[in-house]
C-alpha atoms as a PDB file:
ATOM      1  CA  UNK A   1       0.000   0.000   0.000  1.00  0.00           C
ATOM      2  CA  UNK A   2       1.623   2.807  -1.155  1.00  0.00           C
ATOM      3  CA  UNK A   3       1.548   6.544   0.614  1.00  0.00           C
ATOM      4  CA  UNK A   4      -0.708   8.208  -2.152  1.00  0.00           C
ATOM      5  CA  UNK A   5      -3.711   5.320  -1.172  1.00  0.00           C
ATOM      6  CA  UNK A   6      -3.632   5.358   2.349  1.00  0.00           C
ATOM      7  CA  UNK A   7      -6.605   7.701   2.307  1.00  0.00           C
ATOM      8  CA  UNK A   8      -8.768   5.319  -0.107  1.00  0.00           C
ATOM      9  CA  UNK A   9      -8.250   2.366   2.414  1.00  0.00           C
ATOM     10  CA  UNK A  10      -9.187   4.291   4.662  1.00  0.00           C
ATOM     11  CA  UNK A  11     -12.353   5.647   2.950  1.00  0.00           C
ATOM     12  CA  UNK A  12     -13.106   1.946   1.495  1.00  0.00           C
ATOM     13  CA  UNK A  13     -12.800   0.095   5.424  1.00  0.00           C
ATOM     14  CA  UNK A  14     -14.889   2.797   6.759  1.00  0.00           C
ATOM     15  CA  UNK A  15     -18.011   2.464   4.366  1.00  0.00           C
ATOM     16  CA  UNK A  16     -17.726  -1.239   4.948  1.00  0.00           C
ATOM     17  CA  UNK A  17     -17.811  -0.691   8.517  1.00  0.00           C
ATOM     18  CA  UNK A  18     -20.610   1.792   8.341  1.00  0.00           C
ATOM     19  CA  UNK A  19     -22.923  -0.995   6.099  1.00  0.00           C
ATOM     20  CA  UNK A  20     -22.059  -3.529   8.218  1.00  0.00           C
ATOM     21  CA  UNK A  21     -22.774  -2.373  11.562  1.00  0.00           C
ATOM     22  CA  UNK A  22     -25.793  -0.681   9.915  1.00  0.00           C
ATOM     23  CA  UNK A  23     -27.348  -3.522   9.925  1.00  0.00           C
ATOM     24  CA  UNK A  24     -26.075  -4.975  13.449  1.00  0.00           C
ATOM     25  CA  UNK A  25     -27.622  -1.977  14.912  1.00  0.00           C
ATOM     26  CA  UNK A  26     -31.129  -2.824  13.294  1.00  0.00           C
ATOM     27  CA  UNK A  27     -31.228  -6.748  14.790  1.00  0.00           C
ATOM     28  CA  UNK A  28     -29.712  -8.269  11.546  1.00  0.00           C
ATOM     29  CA  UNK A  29     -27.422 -10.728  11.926  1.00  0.00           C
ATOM     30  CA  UNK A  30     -23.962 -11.281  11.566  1.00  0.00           C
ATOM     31  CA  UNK A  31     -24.196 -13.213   8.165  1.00  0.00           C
ATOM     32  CA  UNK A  32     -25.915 -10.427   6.980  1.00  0.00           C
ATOM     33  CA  UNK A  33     -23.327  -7.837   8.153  1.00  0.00           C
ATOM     34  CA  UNK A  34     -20.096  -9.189   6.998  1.00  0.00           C
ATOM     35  CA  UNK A  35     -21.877 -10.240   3.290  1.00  0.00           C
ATOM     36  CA  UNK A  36     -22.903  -6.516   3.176  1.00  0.00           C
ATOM     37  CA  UNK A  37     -19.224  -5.343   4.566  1.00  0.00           C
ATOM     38  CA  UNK A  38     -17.674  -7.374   1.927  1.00  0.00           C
ATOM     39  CA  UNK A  39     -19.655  -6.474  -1.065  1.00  0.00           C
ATOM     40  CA  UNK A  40     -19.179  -2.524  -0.201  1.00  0.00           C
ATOM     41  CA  UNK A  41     -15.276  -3.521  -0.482  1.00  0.00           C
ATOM     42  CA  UNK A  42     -15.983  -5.652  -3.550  1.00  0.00           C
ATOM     43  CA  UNK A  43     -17.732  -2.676  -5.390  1.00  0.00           C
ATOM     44  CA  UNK A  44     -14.593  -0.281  -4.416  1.00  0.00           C
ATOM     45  CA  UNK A  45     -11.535  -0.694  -6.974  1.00  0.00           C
ATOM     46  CA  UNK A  46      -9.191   0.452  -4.039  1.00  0.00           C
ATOM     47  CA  UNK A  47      -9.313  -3.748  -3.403  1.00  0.00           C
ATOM     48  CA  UNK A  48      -8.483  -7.469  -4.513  1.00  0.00           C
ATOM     49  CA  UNK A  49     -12.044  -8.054  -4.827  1.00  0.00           C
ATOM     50  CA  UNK A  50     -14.460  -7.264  -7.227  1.00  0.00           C
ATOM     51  CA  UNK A  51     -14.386  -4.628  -9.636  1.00  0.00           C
ATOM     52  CA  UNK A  52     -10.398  -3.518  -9.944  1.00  0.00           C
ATOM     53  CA  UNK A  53      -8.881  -6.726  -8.720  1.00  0.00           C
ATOM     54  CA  UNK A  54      -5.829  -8.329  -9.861  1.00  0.00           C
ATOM     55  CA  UNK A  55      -5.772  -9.858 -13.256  1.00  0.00           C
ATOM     56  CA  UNK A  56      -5.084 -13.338 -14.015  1.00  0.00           C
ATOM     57  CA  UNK A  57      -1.937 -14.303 -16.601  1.00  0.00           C
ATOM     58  CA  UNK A  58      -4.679 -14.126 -19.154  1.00  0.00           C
ATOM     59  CA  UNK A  59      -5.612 -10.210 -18.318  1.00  0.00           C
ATOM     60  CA  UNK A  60      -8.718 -11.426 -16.774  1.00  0.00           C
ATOM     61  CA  UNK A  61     -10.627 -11.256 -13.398  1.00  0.00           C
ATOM     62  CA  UNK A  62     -11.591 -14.469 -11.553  1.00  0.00           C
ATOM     63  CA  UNK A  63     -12.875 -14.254  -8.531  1.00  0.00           C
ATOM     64  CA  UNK A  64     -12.900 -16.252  -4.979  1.00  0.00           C
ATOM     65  CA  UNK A  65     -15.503 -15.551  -1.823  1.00  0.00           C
ATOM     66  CA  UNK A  66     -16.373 -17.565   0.920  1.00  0.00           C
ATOM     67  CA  UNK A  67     -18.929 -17.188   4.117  1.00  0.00           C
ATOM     68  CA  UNK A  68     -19.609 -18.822   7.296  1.00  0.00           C
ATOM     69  CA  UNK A  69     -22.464 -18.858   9.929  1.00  0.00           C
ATOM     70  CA  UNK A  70     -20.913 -19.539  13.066  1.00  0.00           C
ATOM     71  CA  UNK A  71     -24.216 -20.328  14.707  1.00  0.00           C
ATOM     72  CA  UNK A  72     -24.650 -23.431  12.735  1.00  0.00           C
ATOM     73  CA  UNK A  73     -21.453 -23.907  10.485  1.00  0.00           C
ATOM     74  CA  UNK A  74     -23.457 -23.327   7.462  1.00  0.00           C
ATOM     75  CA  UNK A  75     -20.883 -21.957   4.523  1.00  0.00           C
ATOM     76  CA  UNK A  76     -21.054 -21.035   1.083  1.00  0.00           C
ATOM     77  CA  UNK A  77     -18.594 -20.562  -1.286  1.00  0.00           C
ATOM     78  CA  UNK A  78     -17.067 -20.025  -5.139  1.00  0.00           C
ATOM     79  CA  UNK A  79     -14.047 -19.624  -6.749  1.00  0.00           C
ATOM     80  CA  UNK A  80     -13.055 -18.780 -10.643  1.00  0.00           C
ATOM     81  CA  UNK A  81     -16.079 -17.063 -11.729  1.00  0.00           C
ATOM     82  CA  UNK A  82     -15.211 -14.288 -14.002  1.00  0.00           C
ATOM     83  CA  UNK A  83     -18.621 -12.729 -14.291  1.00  0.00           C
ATOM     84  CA  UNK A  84     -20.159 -11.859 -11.363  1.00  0.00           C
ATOM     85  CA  UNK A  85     -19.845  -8.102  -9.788  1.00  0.00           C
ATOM     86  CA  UNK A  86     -19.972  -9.519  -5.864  1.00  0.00           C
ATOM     87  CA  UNK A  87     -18.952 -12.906  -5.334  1.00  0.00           C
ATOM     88  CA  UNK A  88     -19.782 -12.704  -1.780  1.00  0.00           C
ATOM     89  CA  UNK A  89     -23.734 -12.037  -2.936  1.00  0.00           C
ATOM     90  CA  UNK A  90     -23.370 -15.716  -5.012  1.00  0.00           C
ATOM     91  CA  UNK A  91     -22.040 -17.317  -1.885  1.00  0.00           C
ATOM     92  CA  UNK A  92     -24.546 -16.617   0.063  1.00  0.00           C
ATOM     93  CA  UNK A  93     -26.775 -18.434  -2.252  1.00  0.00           C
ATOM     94  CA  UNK A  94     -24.945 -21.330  -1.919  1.00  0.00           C
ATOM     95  CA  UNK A  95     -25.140 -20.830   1.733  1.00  0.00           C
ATOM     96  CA  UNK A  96     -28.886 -20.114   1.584  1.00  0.00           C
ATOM     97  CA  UNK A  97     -29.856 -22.444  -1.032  1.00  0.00           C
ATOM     98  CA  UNK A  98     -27.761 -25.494  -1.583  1.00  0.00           C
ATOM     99  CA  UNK A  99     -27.167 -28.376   0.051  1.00  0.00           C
ATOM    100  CA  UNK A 100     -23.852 -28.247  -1.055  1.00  0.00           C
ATOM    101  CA  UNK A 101     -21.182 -25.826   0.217  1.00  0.00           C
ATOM    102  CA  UNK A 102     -18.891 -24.980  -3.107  1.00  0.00           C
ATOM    103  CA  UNK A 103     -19.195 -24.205  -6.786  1.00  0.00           C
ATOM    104  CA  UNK A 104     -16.688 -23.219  -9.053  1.00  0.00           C
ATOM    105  CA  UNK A 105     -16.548 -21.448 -12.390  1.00  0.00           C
ATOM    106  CA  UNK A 106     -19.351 -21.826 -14.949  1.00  0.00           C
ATOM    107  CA  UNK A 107     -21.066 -23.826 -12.577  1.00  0.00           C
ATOM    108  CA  UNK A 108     -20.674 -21.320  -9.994  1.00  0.00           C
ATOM    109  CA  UNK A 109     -22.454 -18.561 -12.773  1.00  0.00           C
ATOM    110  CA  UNK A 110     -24.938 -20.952 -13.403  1.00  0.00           C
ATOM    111  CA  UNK A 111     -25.984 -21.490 -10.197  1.00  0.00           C
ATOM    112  CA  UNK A 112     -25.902 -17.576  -9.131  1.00  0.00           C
ATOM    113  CA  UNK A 113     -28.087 -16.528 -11.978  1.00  0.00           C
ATOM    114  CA  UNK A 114     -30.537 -19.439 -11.510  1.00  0.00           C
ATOM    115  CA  UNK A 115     -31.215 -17.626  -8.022  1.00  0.00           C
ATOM    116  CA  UNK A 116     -31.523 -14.111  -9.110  1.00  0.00           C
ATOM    117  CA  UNK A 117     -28.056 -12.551  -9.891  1.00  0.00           C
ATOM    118  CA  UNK A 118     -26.589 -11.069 -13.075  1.00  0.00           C
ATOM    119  CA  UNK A 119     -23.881 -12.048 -14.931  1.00  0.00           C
ATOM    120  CA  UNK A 120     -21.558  -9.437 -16.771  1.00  0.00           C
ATOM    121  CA  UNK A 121     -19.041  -8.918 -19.237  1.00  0.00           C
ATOM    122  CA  UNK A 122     -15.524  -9.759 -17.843  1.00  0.00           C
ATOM    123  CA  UNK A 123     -14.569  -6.390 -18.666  1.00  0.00           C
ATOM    124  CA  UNK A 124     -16.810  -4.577 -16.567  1.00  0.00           C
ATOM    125  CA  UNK A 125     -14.860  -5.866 -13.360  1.00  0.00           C
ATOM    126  CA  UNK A 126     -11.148  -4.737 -15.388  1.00  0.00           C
ATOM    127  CA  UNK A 127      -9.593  -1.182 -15.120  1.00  0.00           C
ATOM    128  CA  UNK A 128      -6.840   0.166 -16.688  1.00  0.00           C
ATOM    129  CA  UNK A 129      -4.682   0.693 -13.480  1.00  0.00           C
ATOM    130  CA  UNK A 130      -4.629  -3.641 -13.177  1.00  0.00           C
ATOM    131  CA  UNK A 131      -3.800  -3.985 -17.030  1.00  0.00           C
ATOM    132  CA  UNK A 132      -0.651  -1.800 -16.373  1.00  0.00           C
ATOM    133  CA  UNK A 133       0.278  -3.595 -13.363  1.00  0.00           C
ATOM    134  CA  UNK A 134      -0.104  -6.723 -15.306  1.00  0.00           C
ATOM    135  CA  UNK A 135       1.635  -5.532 -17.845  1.00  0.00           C
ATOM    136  CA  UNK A 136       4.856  -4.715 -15.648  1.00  0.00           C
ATOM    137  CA  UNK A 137       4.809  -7.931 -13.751  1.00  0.00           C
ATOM    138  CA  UNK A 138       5.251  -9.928 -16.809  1.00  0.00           C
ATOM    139  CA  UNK A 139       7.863  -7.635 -18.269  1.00  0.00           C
ATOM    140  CA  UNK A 140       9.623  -7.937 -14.724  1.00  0.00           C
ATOM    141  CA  UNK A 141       8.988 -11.909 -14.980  1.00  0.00           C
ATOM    142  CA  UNK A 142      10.655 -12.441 -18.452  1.00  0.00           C
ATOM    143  CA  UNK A 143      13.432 -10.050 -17.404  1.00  0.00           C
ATOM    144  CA  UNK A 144      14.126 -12.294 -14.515  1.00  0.00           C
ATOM    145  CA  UNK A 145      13.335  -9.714 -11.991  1.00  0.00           C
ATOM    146  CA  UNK A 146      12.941 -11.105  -8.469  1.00  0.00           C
ATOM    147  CA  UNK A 147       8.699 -11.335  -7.831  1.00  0.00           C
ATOM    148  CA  UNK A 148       7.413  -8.461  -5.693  1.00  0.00           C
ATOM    149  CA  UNK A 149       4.072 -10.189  -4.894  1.00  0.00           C
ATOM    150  CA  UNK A 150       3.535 -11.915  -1.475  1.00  0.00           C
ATOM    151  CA  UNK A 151       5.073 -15.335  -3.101  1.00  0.00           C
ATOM    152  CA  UNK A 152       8.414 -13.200  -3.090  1.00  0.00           C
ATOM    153  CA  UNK A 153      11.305 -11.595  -1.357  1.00  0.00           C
ATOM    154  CA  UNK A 154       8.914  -9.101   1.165  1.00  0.00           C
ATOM    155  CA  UNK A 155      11.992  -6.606   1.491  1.00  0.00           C
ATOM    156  CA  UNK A 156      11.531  -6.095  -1.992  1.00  0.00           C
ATOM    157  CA  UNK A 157       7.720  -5.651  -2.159  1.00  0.00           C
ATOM    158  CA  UNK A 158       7.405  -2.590   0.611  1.00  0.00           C
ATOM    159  CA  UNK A 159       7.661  -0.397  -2.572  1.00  0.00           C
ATOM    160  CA  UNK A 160       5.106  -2.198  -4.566  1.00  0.00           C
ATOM    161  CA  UNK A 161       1.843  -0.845  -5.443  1.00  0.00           C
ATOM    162  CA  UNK A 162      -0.507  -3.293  -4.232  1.00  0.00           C
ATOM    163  CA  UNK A 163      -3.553  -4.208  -2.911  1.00  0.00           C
ATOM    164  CA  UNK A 164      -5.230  -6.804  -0.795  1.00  0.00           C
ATOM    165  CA  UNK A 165      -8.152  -9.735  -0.227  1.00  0.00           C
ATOM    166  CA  UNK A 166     -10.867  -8.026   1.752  1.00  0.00           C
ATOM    167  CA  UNK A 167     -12.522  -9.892   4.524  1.00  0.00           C
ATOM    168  CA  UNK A 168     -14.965  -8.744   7.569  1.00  0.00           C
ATOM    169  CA  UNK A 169     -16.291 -10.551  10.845  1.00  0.00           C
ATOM    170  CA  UNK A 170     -19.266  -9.870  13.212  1.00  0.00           C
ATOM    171  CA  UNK A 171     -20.948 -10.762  16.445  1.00  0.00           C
ATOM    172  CA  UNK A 172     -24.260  -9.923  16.407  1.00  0.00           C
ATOM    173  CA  UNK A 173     -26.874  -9.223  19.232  1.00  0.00           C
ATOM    174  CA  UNK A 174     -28.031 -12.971  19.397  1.00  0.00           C
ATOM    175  CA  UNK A 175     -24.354 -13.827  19.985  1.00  0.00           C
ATOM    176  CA  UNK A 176     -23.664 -15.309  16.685  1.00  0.00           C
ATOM    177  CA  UNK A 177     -20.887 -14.962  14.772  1.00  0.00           C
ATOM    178  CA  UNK A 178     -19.945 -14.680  10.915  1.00  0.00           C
ATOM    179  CA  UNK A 179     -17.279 -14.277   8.753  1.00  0.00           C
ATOM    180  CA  UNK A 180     -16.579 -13.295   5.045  1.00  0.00           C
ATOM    181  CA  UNK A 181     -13.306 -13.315   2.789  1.00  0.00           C
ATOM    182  CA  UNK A 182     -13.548 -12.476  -0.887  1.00  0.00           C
ATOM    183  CA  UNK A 183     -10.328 -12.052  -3.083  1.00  0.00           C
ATOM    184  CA  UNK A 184      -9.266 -11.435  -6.760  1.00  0.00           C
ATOM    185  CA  UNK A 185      -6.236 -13.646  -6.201  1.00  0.00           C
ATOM    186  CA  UNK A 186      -2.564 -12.870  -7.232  1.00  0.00           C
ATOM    187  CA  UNK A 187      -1.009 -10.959  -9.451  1.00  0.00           C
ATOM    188  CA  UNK A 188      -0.463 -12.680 -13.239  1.00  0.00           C
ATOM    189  CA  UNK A 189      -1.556 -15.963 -11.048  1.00  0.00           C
ATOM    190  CA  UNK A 190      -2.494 -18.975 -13.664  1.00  0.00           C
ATOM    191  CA  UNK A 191      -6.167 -19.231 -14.821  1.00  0.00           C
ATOM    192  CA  UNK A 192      -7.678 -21.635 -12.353  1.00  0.00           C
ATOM    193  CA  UNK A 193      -5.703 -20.906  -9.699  1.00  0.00           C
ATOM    194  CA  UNK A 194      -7.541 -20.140  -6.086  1.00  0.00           C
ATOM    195  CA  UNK A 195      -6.061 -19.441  -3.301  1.00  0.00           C
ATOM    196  CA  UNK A 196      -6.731 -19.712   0.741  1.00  0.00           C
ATOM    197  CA  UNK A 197      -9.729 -16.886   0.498  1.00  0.00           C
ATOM    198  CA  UNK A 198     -12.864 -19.177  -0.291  1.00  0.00           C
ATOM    199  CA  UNK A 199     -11.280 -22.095   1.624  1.00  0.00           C
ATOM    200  CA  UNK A 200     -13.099 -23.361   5.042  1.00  0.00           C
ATOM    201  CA  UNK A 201     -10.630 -23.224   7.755  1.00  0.00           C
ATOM    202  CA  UNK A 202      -8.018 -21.282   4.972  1.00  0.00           C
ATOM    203  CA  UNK A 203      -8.821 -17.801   4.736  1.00  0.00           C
ATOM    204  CA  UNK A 204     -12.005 -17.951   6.265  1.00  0.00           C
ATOM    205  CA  UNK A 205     -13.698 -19.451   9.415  1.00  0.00           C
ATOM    206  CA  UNK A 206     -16.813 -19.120  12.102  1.00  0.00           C
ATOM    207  CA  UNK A 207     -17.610 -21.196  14.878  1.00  0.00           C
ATOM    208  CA  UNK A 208     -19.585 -19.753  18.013  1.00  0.00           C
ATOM    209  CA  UNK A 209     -17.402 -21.954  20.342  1.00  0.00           C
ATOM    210  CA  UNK A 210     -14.504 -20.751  18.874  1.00  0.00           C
ATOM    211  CA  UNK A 211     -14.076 -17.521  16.472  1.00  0.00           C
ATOM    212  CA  UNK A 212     -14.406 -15.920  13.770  1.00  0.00           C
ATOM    213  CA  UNK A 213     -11.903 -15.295  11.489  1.00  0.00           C
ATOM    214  CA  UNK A 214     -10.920 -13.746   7.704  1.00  0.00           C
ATOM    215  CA  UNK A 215      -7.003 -13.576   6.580  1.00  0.00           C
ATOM    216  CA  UNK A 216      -5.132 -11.925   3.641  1.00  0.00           C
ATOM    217  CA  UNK A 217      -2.269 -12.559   2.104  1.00  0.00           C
ATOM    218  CA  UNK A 218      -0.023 -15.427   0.133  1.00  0.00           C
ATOM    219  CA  UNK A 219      -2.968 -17.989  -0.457  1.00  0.00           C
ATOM    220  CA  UNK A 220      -0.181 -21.097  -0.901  1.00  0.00           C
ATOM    221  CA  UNK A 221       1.405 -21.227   2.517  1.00  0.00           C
ATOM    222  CA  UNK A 222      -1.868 -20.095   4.027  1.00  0.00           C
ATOM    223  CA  UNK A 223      -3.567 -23.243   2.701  1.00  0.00           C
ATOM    224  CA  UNK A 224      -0.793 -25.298   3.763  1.00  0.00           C
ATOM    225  CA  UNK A 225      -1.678 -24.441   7.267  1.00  0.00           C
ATOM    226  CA  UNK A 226      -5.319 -24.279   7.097  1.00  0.00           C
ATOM    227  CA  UNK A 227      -4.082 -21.186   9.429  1.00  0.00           C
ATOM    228  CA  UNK A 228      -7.919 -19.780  10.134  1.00  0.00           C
ATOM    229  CA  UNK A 229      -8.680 -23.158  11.990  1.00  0.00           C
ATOM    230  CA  UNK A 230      -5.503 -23.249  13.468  1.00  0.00           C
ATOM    231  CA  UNK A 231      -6.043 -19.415  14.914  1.00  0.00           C
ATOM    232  CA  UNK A 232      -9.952 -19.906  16.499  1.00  0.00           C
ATOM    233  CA  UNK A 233      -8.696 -23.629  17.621  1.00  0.00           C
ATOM    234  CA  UNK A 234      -6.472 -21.227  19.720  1.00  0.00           C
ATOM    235  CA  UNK A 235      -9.101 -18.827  20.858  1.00  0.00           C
ATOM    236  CA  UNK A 236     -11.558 -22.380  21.665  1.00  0.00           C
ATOM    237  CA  UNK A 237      -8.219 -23.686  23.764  1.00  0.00           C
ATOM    238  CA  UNK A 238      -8.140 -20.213  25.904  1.00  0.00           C
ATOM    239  CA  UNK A 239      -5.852 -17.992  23.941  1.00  0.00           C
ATOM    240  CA  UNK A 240      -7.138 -14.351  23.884  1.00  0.00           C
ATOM    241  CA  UNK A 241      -7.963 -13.842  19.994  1.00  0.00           C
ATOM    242  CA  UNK A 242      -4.958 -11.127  20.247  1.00  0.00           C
ATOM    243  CA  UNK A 243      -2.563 -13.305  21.474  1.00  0.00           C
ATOM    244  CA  UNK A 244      -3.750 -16.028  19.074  1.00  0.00           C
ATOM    245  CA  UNK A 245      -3.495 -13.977  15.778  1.00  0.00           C
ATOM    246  CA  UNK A 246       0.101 -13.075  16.350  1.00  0.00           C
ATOM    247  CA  UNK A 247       0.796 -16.418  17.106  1.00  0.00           C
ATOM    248  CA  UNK A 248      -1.091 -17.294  13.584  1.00  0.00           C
ATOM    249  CA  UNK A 249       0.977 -15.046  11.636  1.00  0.00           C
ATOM    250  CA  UNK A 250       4.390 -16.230  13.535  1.00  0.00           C
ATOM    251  CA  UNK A 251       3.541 -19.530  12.701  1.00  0.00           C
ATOM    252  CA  UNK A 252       2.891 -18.760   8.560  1.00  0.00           C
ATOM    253  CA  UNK A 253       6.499 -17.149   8.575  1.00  0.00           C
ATOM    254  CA  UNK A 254       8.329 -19.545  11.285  1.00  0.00           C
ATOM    255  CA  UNK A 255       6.982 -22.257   9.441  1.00  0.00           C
ATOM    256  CA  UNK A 256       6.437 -21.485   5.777  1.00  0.00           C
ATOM    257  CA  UNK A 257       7.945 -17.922   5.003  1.00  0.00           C
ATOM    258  CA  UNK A 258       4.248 -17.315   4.368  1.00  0.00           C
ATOM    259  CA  UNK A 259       3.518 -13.006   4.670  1.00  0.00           C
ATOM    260  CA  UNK A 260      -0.069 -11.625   5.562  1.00  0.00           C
ATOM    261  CA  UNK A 261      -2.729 -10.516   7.820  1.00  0.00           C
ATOM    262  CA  UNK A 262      -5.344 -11.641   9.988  1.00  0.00           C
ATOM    263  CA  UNK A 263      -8.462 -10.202  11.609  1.00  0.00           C
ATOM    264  CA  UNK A 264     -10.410 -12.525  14.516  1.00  0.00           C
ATOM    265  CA  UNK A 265     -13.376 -12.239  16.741  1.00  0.00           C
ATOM    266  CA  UNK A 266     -14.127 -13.773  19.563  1.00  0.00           C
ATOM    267  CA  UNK A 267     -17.766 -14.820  20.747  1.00  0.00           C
ATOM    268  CA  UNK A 268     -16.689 -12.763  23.630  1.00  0.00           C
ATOM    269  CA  UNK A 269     -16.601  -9.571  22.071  1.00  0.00           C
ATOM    270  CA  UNK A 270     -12.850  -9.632  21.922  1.00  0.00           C
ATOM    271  CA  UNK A 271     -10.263  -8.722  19.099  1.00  0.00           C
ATOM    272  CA  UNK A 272      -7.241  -9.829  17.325  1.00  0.00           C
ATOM    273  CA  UNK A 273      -5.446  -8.275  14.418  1.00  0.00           C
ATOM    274  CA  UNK A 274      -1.883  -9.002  13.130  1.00  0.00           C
ATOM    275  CA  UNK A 275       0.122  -8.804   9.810  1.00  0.00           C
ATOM    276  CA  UNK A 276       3.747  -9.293   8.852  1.00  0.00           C
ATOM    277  CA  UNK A 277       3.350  -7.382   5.379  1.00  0.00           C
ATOM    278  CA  UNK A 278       4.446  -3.535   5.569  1.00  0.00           C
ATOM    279  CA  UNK A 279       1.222  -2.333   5.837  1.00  0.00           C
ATOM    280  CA  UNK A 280      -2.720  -3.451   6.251  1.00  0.00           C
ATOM    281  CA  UNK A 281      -5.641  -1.797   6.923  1.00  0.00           C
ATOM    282  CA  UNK A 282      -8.346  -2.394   9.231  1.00  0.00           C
ATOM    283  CA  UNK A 283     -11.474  -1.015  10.950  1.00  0.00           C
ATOM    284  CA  UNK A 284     -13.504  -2.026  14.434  1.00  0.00           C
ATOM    285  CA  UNK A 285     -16.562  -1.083  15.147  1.00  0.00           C
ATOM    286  CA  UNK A 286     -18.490  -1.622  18.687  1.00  0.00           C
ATOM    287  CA  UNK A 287     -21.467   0.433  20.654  1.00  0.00           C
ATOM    288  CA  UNK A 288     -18.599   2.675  21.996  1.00  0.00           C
ATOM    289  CA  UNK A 289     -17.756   4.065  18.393  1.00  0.00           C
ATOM    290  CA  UNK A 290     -15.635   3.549  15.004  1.00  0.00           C
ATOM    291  CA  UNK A 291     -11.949   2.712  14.915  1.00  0.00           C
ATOM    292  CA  UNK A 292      -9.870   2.998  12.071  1.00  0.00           C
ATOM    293  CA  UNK A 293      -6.412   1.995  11.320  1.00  0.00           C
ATOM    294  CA  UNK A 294      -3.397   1.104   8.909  1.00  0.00           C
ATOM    295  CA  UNK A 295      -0.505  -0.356  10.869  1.00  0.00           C
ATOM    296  CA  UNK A 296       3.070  -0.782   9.906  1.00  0.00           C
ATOM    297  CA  UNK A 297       5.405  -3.301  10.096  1.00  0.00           C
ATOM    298  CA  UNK A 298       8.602  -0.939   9.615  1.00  0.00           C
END
C-alpha cells in the first residue's frame, strides 16, 4: 500500500464498517453484516475483490468468496467465476440455497443466476490501473526480476503498489458470529488458480465456540496451514484472539515464510489483528464508536 492510497483504504474500510454495523444496529445478523461489509469492499476498486482486482496471466478477473455462519457452520462458497460483480452475494446463495457448500466457475455462474443474480461482461470488473500492473509484472517476470508479490522476497515488495483480499467478521446481538473473505487472487496468477480466500478453515472461518476469522495474504502457505482453523482452535483452547493472531501469523512465517494478515473475533466480544506485510488496513466497530487503522510493520 503505497503513501498516495492510504486515504482510499481508509475511505473503502470505513463504508464497509458503516454498512455492516448498519445492519447490526437494526437486529440483523452477523451473516448479513459481513456479506454486506464485503460487497461494499468488492464494489470499491481500491481492493483485490471485485471490480479492480488483480488480473489473471490471461488479463482477466476471476474471482474467490467464501462465508460462514458460526451459529450453525453453514458456509457457502465459489471460486473462478469471471462474471459476477460480488462474489460474496453468489455465496450466500450457496449458503442459503444449496445443500452443497462450493461451486466453481461456470457452474458457480450458473448457479448464481438461476437464483436471481446477473452475470456481466468480464470487462466490466477490469480497469486500466490492473492492465498496467499486469503488464509490468510480466515484463519484470521475463526479465528475470525477483517477484514483488507476497510469493516473493517481502523486502523487496514494501515499494510495490498493491492491494489486498478483503474480509470482515461480526458478532451480532443474538451472539452469533460470521465471517466473510472475498479475493481477486494474485497478481499474473495462472487461470484456475484459487487461493486460501474461499477455503473453510483457509482464509475464512466461524464457529460460536470458537471464532471468527478472515485472513489476507499469500494464499499457498496459508492453505498449507489451514491457518484460520488453526487461529480460532487457539481462541476455543483459551488464547485471547490477540494473542492467538500473532501467534497465527508467527507460525505462517516460522513455518512457511508465508507473509499476511489476519483479523479474529471472539464470541466474547474480543479482538485480534496481526500482519507481517508492511502495511494493512483495518477497521472495528463496537457500541462505543468507530476505529480505524493502517498499521506498519517498519
Amino acid at each position: 500500500m503505497p503513501d498516495d492510497a492510504v486515504a482510499a483504504h481508509e475511505r473503502g474500510i470505513a463504508n464497509a464498517l458503516s454498512a455492516g454495523y448498519a445492519l447490526l444496529e437494526k437486529g440483523a445478523s452477523s451473516l448479513d453484516s459481513v456479506e454486506a461489509a464485503v460487497a461494499v469492499m468488492e464494489d470499491d476498486e481500491t481492493f483485490d475483490a471485485g471490480r479492480g482486482s488483480f488480473l489473471t496471466r490471461d488479463g482477466r478477473v476471476q474471482l474467490d468468496a467464501l462465508l460462514m455462519n458460526g451459529e450453525n457452520l453453514r458456509a457457502g462458497g465459489v471460486a473462478c467465476v469471471e462474471r459476477l460483480r460480488n462474489p460474496i452475494r453468489a455465496a450466500r446463495l450457496v449458503l442459503d440455497h444449496s445443500p452443497h457448500i462450493y461451486f466453481v466457475g461456470a457452474g458457480a455462474e450458473r448457479f448464481a443466476r438461476q437464483h436471481g443474480m446477473d452475470l456481466i461482461d468480464n470487462t466490466e470488473l477490469v480497469i486500466p490501473r490492473e492492465r498496467e500492473r499486469l503488464f509490468k509484472a510480466q515484463q519484470a517476470e521475463i526479465a528475470g526480476e525477483a517477484d514483488t508479490t507476497f510469493s516473493g522476497d517481502l523486502a523487496a515488495a514494501t515499494a510495490l503498489d498493491s492491494h489486498d483480499t478483503v474480509g470482515a467478521v461480526a458478532l451480532d446481538i443474538h451472539g452469533n458470529l460470521a465471517a466473510a473473505t472475498s479475493t481477486g487472487g494474485t497478481l499474473n496468477k495462472a487461470p484456475g488458480r484459487v487461493g486460501d480466500s474461499s477455503l473453510i478453515g483457509c482464509g475464512c472461518y466461524a464457529d460460536n465456540h470458537s471464532a471468527a476469522v478472515s485472513l489476507t495474504g499469500w494464499g499457498e502457505p496459508i492453505m498449507k496451514l489451514v491457518l484460520g482453523k488453526w487461529a480460532v482452535d487457539r481462541v476455543a483452547s483459551g488464547s485471547e484472539p490477540q494473542q492467538a493472531a500473532a501467534a497465527a501469523i508467527d507460525y505462517l512465517y516460522q513455518r512457511l515464510g508465508g507473509h499476511g494478515g489476519i483479523i479474529l473475533l471472539g464470541p466474547d466480544g474480543r479482538i485480534g489483528i496481526a500482519h507481517n506485510t508492511p502495511r494493512m488496513a483495518w477497521g472495528v466497530q463496537t457500541p462505543a464508536g468507530a476505529q480505524l487503522g493502517i498499521t506498519r510493520n517498519d
